[in-house]
C-alpha atoms as a PDB file:
ATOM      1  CA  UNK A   1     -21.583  -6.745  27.038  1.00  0.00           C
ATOM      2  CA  UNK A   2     -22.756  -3.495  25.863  1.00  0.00           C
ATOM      3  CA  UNK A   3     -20.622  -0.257  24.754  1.00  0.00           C
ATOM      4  CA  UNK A   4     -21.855   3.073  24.723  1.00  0.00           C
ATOM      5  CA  UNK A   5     -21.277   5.352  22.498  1.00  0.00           C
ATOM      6  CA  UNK A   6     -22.094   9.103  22.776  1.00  0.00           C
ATOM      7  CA  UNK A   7     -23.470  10.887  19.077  1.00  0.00           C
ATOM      8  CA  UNK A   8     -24.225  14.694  19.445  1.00  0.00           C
ATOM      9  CA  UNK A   9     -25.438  13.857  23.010  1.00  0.00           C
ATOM     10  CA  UNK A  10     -27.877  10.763  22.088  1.00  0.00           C
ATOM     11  CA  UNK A  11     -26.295   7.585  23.210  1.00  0.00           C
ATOM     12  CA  UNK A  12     -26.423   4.607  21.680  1.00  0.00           C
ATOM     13  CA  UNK A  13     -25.551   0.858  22.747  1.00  0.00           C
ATOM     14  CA  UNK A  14     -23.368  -1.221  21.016  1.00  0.00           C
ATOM     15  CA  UNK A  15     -23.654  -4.826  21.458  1.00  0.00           C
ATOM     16  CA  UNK A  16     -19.693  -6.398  21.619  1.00  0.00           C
ATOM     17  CA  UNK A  17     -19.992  -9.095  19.390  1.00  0.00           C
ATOM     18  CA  UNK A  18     -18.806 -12.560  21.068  1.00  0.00           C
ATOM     19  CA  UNK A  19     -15.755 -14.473  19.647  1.00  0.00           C
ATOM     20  CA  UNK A  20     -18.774 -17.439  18.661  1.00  0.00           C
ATOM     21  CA  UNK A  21     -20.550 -15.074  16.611  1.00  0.00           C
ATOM     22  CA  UNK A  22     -17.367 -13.455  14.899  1.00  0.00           C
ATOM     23  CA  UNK A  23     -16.297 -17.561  14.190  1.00  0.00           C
ATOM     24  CA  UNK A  24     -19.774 -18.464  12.527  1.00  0.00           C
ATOM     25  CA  UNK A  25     -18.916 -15.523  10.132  1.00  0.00           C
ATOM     26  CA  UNK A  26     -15.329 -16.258   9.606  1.00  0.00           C
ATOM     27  CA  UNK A  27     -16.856 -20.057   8.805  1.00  0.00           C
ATOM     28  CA  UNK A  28     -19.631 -19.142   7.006  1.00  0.00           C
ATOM     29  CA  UNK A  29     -18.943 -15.977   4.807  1.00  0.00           C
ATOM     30  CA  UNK A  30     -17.488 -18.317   1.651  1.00  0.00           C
ATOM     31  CA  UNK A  31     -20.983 -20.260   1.372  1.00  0.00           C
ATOM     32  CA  UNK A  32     -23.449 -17.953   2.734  1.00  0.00           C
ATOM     33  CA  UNK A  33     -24.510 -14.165   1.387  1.00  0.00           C
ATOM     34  CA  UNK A  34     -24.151 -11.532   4.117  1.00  0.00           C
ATOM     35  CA  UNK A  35     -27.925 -11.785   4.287  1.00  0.00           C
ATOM     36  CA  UNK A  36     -28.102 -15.017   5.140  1.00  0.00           C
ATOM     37  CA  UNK A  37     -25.385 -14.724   7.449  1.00  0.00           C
ATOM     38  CA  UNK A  38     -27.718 -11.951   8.496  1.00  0.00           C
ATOM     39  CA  UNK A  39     -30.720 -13.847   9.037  1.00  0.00           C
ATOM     40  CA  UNK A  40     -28.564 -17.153  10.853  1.00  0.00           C
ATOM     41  CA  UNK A  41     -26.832 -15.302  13.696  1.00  0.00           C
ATOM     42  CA  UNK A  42     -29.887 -13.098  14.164  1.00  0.00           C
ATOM     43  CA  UNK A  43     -31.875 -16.914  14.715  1.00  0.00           C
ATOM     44  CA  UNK A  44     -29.057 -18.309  16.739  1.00  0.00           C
ATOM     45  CA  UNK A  45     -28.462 -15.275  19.185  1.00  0.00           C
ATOM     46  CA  UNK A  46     -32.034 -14.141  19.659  1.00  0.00           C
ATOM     47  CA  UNK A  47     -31.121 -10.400  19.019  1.00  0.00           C
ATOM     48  CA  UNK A  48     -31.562  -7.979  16.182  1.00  0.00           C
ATOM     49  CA  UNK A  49     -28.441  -7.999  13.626  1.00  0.00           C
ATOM     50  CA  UNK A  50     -28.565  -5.508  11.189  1.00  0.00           C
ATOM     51  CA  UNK A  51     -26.687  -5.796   7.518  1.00  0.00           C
ATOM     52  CA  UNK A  52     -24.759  -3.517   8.095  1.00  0.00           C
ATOM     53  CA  UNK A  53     -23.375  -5.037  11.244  1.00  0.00           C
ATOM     54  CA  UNK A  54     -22.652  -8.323   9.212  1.00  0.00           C
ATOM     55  CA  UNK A  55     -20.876  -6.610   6.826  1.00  0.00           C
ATOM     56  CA  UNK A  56     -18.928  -4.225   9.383  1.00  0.00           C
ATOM     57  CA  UNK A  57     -17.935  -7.429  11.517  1.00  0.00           C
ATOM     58  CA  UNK A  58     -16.680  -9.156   7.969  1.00  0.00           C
ATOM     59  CA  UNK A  59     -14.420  -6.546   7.408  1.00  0.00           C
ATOM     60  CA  UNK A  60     -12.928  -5.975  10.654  1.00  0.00           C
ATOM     61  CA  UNK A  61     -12.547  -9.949  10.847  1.00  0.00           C
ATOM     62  CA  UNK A  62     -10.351  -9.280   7.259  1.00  0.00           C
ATOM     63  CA  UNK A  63     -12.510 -10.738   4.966  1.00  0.00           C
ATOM     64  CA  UNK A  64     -13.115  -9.009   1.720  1.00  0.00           C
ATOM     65  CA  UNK A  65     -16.458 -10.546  -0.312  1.00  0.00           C
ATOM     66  CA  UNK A  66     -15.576  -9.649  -4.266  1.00  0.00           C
ATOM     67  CA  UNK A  67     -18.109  -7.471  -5.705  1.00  0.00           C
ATOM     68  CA  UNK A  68     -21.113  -8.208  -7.649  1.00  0.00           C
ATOM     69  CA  UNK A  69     -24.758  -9.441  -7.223  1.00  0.00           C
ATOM     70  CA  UNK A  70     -24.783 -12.988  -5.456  1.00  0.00           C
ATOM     71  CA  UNK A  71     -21.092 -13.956  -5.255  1.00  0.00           C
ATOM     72  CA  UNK A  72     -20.050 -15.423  -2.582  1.00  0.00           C
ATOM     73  CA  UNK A  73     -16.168 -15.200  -3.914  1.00  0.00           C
ATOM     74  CA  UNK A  74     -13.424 -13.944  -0.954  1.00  0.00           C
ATOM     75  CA  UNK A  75     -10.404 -12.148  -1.778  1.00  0.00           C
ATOM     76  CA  UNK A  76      -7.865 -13.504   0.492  1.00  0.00           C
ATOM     77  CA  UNK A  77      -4.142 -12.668   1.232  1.00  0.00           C
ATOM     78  CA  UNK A  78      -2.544  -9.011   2.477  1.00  0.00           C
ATOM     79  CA  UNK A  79      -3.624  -7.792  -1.428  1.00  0.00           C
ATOM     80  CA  UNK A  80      -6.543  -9.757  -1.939  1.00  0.00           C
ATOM     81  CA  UNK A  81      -4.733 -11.353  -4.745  1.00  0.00           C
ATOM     82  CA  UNK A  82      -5.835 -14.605  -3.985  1.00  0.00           C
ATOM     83  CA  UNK A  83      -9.947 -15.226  -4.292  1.00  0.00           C
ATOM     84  CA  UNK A  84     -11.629 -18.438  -2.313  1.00  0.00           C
ATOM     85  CA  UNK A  85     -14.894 -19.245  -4.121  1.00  0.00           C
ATOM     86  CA  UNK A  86     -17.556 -21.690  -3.351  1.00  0.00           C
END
């Protein structure tokens, strides 16, 4: 299922992301960089994912990767007080 969004009268399609795809990321995102994430979904679905997609979906899912190059660390809890790290 596509949405479509209107921007300055170009549209643009938006694919809805599946509750399968948004589970592999709420498994995955504590062992795998958003990358890789990245480069498994795009394998597994057959469509084009984009980085900034991953990252986007992470987010809205609630899950917060701590900063820094190569860390797969995620801050956890209403604060992030609490970090989950592989």
């Amino acid at each position: 299922m596509y949405t479509i969004i209107s921007n300055k009268g170009n549209l643009i399609m938006n694919k809805v992301w599946s509750d399968t795809e948004k589970q592999f990321i709420k498994d995955h995102a504590h062992d795998m960089k958003d990358k890789e994430l990245l480069e498994e979904l795009s394998q597994k679905t057959s469509r084009k994912i984009t980085l900034q997609g991953i990252r986007k979906q992470r987010r809205k899912i609630g899950i917060v990767k701590k900063r820094g190059r190569g860390l797969c660390e995620i801050l956890l809890g209403e604060n992030n007080d609490d970090i989950k790290s592989t």
